[in-house]
Structure formats: structure tokens, C-alpha cells
N, C-alpha and C. Protein backbone atom coordinates (compact mmCIF):
# COMPACT_ATOMS: atom_id res chain seq x y z
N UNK A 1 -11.32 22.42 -48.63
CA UNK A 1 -12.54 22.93 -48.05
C UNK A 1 -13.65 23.10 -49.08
N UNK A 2 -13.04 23.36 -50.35
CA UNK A 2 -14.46 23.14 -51.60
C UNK A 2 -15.20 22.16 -51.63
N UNK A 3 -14.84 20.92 -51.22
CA UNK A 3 -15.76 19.86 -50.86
C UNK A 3 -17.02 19.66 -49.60
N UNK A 4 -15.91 20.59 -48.85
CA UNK A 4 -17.50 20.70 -47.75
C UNK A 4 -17.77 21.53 -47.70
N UNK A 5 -17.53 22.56 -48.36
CA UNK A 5 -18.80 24.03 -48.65
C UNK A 5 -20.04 23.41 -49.44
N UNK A 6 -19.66 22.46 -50.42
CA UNK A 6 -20.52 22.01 -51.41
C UNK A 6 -21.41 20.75 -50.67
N UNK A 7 -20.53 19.93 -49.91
CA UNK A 7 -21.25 19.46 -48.97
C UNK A 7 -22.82 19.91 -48.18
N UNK A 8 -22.11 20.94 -47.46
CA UNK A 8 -22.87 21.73 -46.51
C UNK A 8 -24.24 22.33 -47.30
N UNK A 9 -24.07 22.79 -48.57
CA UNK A 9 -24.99 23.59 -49.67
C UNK A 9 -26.06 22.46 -50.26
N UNK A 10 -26.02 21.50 -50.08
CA UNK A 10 -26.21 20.05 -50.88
C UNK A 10 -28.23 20.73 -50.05
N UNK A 11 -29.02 20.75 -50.87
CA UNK A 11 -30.10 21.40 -50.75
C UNK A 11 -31.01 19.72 -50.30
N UNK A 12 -30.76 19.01 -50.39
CA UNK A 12 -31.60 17.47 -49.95
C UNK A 12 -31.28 17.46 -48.80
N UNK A 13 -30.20 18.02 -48.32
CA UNK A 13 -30.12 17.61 -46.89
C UNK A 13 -31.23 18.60 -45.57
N UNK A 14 -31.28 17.98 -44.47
CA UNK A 14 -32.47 18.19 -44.04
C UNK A 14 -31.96 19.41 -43.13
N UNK A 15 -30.94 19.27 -42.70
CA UNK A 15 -30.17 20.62 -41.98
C UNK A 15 -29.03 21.81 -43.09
N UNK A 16 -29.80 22.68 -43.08
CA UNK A 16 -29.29 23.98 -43.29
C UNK A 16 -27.94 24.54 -42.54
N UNK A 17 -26.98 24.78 -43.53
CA UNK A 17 -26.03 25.47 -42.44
C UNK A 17 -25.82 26.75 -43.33
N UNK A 18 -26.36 27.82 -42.36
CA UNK A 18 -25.78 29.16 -42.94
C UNK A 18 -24.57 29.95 -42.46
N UNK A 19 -24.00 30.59 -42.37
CA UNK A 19 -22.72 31.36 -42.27
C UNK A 19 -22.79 32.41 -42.07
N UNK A 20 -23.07 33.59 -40.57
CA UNK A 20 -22.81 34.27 -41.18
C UNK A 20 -22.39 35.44 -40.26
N UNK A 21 -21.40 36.43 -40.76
CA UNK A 21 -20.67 36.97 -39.67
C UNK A 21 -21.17 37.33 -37.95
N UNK A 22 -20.60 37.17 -37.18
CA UNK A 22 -20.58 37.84 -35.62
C UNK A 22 -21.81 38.35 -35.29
N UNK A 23 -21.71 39.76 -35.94
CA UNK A 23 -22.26 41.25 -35.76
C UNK A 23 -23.90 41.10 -36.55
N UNK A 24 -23.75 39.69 -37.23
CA UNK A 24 -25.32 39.97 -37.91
C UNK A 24 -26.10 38.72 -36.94
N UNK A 25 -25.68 38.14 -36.39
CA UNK A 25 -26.20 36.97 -35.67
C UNK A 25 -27.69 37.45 -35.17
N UNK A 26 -28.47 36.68 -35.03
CA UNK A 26 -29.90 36.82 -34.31
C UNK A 26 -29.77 36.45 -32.77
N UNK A 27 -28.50 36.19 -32.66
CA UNK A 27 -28.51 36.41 -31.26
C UNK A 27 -28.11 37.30 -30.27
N UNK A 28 -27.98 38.67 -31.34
CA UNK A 28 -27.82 39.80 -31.20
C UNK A 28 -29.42 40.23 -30.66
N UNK A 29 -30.03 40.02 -31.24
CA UNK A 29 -31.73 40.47 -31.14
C UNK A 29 -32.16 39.36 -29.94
N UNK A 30 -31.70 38.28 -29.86
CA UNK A 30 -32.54 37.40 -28.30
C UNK A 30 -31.76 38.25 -26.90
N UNK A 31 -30.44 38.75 -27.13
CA UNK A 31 -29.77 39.46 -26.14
C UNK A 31 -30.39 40.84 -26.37
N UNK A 32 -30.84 41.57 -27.29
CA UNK A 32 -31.83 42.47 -26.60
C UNK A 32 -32.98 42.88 -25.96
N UNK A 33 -33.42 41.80 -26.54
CA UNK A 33 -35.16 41.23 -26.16
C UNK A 33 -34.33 40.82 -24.65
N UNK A 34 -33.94 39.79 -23.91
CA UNK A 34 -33.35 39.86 -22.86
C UNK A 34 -32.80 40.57 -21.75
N UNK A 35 -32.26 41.78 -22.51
CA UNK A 35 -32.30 43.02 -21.69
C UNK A 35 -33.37 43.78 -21.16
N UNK A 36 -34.31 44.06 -22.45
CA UNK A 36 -35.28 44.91 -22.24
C UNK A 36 -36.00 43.90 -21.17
N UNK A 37 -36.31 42.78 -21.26
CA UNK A 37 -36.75 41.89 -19.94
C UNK A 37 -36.23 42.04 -18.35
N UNK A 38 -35.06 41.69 -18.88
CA UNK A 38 -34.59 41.89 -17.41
C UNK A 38 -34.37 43.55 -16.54
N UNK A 39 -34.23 44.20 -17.02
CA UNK A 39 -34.70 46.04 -17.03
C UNK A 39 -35.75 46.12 -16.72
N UNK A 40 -36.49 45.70 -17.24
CA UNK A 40 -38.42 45.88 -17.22
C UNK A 40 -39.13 45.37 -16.18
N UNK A 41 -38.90 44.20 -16.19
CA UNK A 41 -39.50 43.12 -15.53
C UNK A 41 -38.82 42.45 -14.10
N UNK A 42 -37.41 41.62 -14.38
CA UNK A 42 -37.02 40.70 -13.59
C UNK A 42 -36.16 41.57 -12.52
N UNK A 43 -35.63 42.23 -12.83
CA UNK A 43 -34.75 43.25 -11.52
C UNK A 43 -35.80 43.72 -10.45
N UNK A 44 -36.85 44.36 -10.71
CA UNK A 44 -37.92 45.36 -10.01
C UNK A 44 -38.78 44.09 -9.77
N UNK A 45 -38.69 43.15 -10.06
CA UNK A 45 -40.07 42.12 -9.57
C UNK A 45 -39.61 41.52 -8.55
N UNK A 46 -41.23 40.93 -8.12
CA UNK A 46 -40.86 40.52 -6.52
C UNK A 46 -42.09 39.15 -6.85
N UNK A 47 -41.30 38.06 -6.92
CA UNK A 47 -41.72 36.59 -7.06
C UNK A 47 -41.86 35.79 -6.13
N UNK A 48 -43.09 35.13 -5.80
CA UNK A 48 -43.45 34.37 -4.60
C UNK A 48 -42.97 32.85 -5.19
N UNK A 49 -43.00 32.71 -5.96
CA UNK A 49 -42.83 31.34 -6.79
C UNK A 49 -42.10 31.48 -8.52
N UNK A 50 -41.64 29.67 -8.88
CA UNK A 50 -41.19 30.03 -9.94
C UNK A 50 -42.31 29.84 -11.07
N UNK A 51 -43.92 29.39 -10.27
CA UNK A 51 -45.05 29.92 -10.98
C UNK A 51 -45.47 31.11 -11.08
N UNK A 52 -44.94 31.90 -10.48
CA UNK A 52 -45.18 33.17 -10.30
C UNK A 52 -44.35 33.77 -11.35
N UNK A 53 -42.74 33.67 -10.97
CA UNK A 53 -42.33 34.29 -12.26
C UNK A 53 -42.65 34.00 -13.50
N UNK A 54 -42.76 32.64 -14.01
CA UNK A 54 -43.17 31.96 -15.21
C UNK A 54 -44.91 33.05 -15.58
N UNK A 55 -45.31 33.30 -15.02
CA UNK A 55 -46.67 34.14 -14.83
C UNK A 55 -46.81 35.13 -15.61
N UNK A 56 -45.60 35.92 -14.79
CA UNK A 56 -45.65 37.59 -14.62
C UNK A 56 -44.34 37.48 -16.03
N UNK A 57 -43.67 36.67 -16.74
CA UNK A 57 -43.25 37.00 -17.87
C UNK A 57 -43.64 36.49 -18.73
N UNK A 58 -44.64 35.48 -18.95
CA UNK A 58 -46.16 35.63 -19.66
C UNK A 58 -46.76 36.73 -19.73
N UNK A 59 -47.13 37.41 -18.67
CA UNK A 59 -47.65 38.61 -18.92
C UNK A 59 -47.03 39.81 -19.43
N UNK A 60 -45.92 39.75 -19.34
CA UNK A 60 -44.88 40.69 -19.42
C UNK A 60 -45.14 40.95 -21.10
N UNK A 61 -45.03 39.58 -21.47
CA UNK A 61 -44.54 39.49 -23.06
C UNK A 61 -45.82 39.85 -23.99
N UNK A 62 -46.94 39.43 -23.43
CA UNK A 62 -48.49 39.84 -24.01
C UNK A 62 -48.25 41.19 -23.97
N UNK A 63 -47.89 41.74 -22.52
CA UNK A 63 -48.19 43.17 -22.73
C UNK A 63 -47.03 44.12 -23.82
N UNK A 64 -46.07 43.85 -23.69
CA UNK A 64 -44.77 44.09 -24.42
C UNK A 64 -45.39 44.25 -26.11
N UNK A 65 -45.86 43.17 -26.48
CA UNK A 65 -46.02 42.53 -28.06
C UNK A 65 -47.36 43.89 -28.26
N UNK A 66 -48.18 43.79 -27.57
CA UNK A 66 -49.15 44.42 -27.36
C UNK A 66 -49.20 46.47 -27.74
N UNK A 67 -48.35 46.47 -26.82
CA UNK A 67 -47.46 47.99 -26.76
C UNK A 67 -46.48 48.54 -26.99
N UNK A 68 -45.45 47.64 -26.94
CA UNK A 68 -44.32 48.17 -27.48
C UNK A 68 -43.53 47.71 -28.68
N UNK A 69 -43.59 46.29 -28.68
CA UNK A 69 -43.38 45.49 -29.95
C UNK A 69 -42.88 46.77 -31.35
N UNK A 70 -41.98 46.57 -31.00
CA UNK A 70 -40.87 47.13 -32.76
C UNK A 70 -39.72 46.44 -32.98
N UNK A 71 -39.76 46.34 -34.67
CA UNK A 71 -38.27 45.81 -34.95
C UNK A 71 -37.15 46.73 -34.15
N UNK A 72 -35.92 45.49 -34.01
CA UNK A 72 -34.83 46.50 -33.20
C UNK A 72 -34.29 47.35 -34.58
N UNK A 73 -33.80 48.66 -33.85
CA UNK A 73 -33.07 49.05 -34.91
C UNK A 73 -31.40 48.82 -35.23
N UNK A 74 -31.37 48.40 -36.51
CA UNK A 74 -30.15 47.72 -36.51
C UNK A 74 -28.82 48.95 -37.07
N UNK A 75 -27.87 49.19 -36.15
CA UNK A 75 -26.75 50.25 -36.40
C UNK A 75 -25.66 50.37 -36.77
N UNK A 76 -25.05 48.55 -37.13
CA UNK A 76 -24.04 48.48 -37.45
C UNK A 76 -24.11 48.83 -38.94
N UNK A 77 -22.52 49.43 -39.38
CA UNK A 77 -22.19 50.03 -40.64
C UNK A 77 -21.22 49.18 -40.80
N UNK A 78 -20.71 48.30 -40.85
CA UNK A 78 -19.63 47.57 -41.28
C UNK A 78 -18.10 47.92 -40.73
N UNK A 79 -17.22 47.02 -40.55
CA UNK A 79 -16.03 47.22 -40.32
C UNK A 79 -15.13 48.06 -41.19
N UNK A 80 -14.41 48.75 -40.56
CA UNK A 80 -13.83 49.63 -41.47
C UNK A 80 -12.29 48.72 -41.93
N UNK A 81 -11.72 49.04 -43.53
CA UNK A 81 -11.00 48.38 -44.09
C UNK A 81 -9.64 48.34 -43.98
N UNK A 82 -8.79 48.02 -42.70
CA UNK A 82 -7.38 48.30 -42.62
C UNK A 82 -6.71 48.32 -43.52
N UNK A 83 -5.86 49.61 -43.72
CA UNK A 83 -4.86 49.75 -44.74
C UNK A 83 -3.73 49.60 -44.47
């Protein structure tokens, strides 16, 4: 596997591969941004069209960025070390 770690690291190449645990993923943060959407917005809304929804979460997100917009706060402390 030392060959394709070094592979993968090879800085000319045009795709990046990073690594990196579960719990730090950024798709931790699109699944909250997602929540707070669907809570906010998509449950309580009432859509005549899928121009309509496409619309009203345009607007959603102006107003969001606008007013509420904060980094999430991040809470994980690490796994604890089985003995």
C-alpha cells in the first residue's frame, strides 16, 4: 500500500485525494444546512410548482445567508481510547 499512498500524494496529478476520518467529513455540514432547510422551509411550505419551490429556496437561502448565516459549531471531542 506504500506505493499508492505515494501514488495518490503525487502533487502533478490533477485530482486530489484526501483522507479523512467519518466524523470530520463536510458532509456532516451539507446534512445540517439540509436540516435547517427542511425544518424551516420545505415541511411548512405550500408549493404550487417545482418553479415555485426552486423560488422560495432561492429565497430561503438569500434570506438565511443574510440573517442567520454562522459557522456550525463543531462538538466532536474525539473517540475515546479502548483499553
Amino acid at each position: 500500500m506504500k506505493t499508492r499512498a505515494e501514488f495518490l500524494r503525487e502533487p502533478t496529478h490533477q485530482i486530489r485525494f484526501v483522507y479523512l476520518p467519518k466524523h470530520t467529513s463536510w458532509l456532516n455540514q451539507i446534512e445540517c444546512w439540509f436540516s435547517i432547510l427542511t425544518r424551516r422551509l420545505i415541511r411548512r411550505g405550500n408549493f404550487t410548482s417545482t418553479d415555485d419551490l426552486k423560488q422560495q429556496i432561492l429565497e430561503f437561502i438569500a434570506y438565511f445567508n443574510r440573517t442567520l448565516a454562522q459557522p456550525f459549531l463543531w462538538k466532536f471531542e474525539g473517540f475515546s481510547d479502548p483499553e
